[in-house]
Protein backbone atom coordinates (compact mmCIF):
# COMPACT_ATOMS: atom_id res chain seq x y z
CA UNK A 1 17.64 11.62 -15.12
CA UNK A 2 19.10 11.57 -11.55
CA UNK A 3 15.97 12.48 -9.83
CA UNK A 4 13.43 9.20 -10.23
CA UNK A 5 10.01 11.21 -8.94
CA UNK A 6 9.46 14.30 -5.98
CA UNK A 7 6.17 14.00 -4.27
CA UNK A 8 4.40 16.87 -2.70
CA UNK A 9 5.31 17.28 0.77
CA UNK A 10 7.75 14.74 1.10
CA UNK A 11 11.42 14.26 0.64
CA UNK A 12 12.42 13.89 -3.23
CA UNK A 13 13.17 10.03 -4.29
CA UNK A 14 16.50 10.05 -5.15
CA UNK A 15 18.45 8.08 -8.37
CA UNK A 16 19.21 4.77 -8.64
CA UNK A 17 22.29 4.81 -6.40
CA UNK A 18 20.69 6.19 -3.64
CA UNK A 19 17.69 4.18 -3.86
CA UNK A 20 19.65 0.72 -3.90
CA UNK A 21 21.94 2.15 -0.46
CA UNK A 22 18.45 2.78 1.05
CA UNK A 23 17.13 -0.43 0.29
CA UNK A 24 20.72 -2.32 0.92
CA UNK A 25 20.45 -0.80 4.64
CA UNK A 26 16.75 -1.57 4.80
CA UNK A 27 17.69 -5.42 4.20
CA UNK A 28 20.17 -4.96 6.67
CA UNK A 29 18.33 -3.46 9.10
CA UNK A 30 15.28 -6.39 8.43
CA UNK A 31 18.04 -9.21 9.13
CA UNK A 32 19.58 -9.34 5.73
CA UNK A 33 16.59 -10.73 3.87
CA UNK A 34 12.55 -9.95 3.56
CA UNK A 35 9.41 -9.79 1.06
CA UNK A 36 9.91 -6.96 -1.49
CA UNK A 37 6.95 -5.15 0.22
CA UNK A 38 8.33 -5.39 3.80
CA UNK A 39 11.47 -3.19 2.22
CA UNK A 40 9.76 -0.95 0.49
CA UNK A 41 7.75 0.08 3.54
CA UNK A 42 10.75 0.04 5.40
CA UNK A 43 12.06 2.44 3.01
CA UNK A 44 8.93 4.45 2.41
CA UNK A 45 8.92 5.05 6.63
CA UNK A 46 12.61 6.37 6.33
CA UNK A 47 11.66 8.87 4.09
CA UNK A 48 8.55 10.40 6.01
CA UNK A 49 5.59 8.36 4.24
CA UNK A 50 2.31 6.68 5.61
CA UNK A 51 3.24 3.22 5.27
CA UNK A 52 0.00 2.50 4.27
CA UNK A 53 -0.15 5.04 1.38
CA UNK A 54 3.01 4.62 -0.38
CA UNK A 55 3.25 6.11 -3.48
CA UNK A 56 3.14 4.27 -6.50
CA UNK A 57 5.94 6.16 -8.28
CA UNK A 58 8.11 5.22 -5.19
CA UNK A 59 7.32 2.15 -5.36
CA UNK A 60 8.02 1.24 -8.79
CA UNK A 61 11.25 3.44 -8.67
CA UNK A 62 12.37 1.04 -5.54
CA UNK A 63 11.62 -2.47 -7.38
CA UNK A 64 13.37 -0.91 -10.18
CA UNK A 65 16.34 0.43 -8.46
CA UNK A 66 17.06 -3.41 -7.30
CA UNK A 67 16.37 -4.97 -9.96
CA UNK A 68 19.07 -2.40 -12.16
CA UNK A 69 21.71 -3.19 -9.46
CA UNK A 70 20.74 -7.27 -8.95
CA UNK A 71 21.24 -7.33 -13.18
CA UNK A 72 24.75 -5.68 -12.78
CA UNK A 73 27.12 -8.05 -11.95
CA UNK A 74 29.28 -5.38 -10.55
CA UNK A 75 27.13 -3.92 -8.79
CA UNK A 76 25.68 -6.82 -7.81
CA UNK A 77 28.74 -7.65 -5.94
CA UNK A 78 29.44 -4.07 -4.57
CA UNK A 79 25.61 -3.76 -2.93
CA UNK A 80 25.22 -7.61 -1.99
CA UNK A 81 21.64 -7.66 -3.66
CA UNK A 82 20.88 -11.50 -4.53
CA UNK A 83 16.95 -13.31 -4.83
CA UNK A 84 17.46 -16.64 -2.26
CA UNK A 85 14.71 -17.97 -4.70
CA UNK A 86 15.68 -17.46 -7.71
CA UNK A 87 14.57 -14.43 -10.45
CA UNK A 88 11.45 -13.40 -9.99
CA UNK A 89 10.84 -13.91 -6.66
CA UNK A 90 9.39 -11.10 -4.67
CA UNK A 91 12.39 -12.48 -1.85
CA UNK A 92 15.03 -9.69 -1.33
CA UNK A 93 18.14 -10.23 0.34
CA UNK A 94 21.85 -9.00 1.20
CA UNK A 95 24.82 -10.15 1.45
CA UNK A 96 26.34 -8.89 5.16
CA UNK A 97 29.60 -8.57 3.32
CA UNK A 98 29.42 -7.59 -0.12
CA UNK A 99 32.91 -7.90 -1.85
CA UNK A 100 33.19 -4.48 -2.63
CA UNK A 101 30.56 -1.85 -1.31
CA UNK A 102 30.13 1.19 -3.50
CA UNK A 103 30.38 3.97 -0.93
């Protein structure tokens, strides 16, 4: 179950892991904080795809690859992941420092 979804033509989405470093350096990369859908496009253009025909099953995997780590506590505090407005806000950010980055 390490392999989330391949699309046609594109580079294969990744597990969980890899998924959370891509959108940990997105955040970084967008000033540490930014709307879900700003990251995910981020992301999407890192990997080859039309920004403005992501693919669902990216999608989805990318919400749920934060949402796995930000319910970890562990890795939580390894990847920096926190919601500045509380959970269920569509508000992702990082932590510059995270105590203890899984490399």
């Amino acid at each position: 179950m390490n392999q989330v979804a391949a699309i046609p033509g594109k580079r294969p989405v990744r597990g969980n892991e890899t998924l959370a470093k891509r959108v940990r350096e997105a955040l970084l990369a967008l000033g540490g904080e930014a709307h879900r859908g700003v990251v995910i496009q981020q992301v999407a253009k890192a990997l080859g795809h039309d920004v403005r025909q992501i693919p669902e099953e990216l999608e989805e995997a990318l919400i749920l690859s934060f949402d796995k780590t930000w319910r970890d506590e562990r890795k939580r505090a390894a990847y920096g992941f926190h919601l500045p407005f509380g959970e269920g806000s569509h508000r992702w950010a990082v932590l510059r420092e995270p105590m203890a980055y899984a490399a």
